[in-house]
N, C-alpha and C. Protein backbone atom coordinates (compact mmCIF):
# COMPACT_ATOMS: atom_id res chain seq x y z
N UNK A 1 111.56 114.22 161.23
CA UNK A 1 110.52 115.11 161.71
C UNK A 1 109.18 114.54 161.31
N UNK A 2 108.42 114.45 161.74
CA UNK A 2 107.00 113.75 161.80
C UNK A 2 105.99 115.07 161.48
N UNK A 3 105.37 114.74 160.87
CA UNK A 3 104.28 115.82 160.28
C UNK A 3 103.00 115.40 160.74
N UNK A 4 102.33 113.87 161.30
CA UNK A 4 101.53 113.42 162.04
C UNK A 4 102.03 112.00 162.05
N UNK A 5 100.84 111.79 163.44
CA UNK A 5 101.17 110.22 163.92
C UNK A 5 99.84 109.63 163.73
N UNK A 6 100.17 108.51 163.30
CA UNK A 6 98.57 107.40 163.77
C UNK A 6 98.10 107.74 164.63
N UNK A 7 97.06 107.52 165.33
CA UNK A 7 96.40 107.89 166.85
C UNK A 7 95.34 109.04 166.55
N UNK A 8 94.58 109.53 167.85
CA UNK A 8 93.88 110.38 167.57
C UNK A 8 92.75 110.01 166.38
N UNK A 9 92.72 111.26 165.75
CA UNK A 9 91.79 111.55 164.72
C UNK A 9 93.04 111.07 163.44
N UNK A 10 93.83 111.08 163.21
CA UNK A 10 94.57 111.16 161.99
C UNK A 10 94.96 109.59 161.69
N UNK A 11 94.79 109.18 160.54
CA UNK A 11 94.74 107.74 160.08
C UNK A 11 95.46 107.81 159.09
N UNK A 12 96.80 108.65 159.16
CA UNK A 12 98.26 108.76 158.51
C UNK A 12 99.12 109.16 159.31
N UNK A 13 100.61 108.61 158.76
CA UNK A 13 101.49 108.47 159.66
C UNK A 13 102.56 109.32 158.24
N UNK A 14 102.99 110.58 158.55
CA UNK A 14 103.73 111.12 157.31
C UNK A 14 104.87 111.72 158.48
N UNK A 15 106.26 111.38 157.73
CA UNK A 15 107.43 111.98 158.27
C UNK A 15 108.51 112.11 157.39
N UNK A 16 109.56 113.03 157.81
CA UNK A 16 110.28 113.23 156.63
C UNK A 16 111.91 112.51 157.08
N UNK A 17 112.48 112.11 155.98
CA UNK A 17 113.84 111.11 156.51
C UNK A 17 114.77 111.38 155.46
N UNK A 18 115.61 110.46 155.91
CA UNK A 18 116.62 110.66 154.56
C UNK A 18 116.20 109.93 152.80
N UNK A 19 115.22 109.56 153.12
CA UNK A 19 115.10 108.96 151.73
C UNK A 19 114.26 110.26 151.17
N UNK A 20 113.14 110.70 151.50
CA UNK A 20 112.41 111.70 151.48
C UNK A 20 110.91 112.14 152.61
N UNK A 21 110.12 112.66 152.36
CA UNK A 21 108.79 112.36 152.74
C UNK A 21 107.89 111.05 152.79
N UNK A 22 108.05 110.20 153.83
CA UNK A 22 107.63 108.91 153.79
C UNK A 22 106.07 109.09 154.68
N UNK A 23 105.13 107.94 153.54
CA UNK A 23 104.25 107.89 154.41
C UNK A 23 104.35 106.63 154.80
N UNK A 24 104.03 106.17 156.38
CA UNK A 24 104.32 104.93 156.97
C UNK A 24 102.91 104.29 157.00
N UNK A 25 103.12 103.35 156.55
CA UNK A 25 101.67 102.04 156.56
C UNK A 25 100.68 102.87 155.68
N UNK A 26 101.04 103.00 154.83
CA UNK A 26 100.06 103.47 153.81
C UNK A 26 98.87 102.09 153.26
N UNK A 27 98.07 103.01 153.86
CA UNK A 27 97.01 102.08 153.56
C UNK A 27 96.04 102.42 151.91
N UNK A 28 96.70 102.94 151.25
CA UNK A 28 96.63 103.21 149.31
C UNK A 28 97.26 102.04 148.60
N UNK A 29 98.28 102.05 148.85
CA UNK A 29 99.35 101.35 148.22
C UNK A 29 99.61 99.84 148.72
N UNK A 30 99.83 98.87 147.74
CA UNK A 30 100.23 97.75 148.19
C UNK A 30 101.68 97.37 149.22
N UNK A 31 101.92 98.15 148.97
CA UNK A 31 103.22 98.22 149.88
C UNK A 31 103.07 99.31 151.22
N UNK A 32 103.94 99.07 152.11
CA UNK A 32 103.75 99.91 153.41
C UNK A 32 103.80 101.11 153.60
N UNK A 33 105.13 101.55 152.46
CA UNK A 33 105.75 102.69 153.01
C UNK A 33 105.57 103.15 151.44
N UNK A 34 105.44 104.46 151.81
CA UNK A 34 105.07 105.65 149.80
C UNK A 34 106.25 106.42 150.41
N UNK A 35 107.31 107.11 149.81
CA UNK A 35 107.94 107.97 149.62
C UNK A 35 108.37 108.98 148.86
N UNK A 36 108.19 110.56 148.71
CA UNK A 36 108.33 111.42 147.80
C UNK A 36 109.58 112.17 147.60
N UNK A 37 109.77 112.54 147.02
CA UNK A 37 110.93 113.89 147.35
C UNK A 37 109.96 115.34 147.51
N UNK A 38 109.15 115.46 146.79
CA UNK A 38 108.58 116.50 147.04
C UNK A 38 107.60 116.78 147.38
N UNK A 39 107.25 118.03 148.55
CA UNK A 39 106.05 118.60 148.92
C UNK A 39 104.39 118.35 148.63
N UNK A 40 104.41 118.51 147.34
CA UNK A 40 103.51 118.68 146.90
C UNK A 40 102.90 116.94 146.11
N UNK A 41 104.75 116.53 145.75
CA UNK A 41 103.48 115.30 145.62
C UNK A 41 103.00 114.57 146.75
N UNK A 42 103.65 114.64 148.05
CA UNK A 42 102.83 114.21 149.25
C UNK A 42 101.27 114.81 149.54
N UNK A 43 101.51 116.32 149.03
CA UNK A 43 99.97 117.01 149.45
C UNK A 43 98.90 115.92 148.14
N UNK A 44 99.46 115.85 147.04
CA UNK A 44 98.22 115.04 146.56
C UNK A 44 98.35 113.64 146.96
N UNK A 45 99.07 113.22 147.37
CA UNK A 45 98.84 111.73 147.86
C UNK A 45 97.79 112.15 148.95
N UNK A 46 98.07 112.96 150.29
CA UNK A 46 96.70 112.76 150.95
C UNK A 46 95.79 113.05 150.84
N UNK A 47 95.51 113.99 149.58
CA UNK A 47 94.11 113.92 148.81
C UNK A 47 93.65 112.91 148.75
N UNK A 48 94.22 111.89 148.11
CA UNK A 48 94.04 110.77 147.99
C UNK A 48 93.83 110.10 148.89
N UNK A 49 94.50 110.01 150.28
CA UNK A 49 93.60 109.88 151.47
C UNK A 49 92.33 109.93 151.61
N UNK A 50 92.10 111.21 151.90
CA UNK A 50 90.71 112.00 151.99
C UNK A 50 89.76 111.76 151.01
N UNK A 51 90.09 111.16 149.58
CA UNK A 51 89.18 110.94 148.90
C UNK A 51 88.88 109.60 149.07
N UNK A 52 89.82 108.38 149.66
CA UNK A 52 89.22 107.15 150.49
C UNK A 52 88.30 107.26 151.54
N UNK A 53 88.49 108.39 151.96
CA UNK A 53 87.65 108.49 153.36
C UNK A 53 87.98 108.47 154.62
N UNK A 54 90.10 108.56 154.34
CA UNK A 54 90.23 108.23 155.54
C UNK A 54 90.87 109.70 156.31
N UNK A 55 90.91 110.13 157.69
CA UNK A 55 91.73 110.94 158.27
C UNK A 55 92.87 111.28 157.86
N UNK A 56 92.91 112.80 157.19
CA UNK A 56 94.25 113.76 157.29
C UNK A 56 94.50 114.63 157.69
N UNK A 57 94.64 115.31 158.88
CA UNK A 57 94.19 116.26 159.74
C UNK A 57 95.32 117.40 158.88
N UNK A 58 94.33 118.67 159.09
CA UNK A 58 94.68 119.60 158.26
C UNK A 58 95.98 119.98 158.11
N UNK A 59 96.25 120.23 159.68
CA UNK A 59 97.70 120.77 160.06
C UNK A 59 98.61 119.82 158.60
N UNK A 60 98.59 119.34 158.46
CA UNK A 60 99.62 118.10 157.93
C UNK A 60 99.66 118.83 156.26
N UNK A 61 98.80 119.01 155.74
CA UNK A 61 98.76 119.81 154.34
C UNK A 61 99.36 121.19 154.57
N UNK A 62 98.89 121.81 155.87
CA UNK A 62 98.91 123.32 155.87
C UNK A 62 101.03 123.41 155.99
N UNK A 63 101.18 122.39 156.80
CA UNK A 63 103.01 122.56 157.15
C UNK A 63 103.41 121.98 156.02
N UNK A 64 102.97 121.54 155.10
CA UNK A 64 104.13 121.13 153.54
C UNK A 64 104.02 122.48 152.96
N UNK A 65 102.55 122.64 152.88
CA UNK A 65 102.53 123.68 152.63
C UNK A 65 104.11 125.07 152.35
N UNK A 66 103.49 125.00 153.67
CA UNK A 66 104.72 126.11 154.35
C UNK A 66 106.37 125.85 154.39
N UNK A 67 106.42 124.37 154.21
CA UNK A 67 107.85 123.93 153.74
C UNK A 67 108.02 124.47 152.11
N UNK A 68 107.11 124.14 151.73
CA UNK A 68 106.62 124.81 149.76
C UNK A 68 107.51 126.25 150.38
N UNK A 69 106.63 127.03 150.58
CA UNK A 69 107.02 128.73 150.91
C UNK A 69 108.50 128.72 151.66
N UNK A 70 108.62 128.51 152.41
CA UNK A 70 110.21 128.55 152.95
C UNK A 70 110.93 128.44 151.76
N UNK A 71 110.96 127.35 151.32
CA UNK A 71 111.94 126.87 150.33
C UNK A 71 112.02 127.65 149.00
N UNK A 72 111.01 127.94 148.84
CA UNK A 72 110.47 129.38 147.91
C UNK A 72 111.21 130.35 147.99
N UNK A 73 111.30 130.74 149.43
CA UNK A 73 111.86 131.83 149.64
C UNK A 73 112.96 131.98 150.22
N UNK A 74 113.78 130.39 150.14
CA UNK A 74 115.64 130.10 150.15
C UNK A 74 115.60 130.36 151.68
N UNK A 75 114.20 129.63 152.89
CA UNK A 75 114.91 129.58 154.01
C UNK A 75 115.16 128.44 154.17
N UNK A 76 115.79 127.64 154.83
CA UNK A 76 116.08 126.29 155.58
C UNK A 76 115.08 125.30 155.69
């Protein structure tokens, strides 16, 4: 499931897989790909985005977000 794509306004590529929450071509990290298990440490990684300067379009914080709360509250 893809949470955003390159293109547009957004200059992150975050989706979720079997390893965990991957961000693709991470442009932070010396390496391509960052992967989390959890929510929230993805939401501060694209802080960390945003504090480079680069595009994280909101939606993308607001739906981990809400994966946070689901899971909170033992839905799927």
């Amino acid at each position: 499931m893809s949470y955003c794509r390159f293109g547009g306004r957004s200059q992150v590529y975050v989706y979720r897989s079997s390893a965990g929450l991957e961000c693709c071509g991470c442009r932070l990290k010396p390496r391509t790909h960052v992967v989390f298990n959890q929510p929230e440490q993805m939401i501060a990684h694209l802080a960390a985005h945003r504090r480079a300067g680069q595009h994280v379009p909101f939606k993308v914080i607001k739906r981990l977000w809400q994966d946070i709360q689901s899971h909170q509250e033992g839905k799927p």
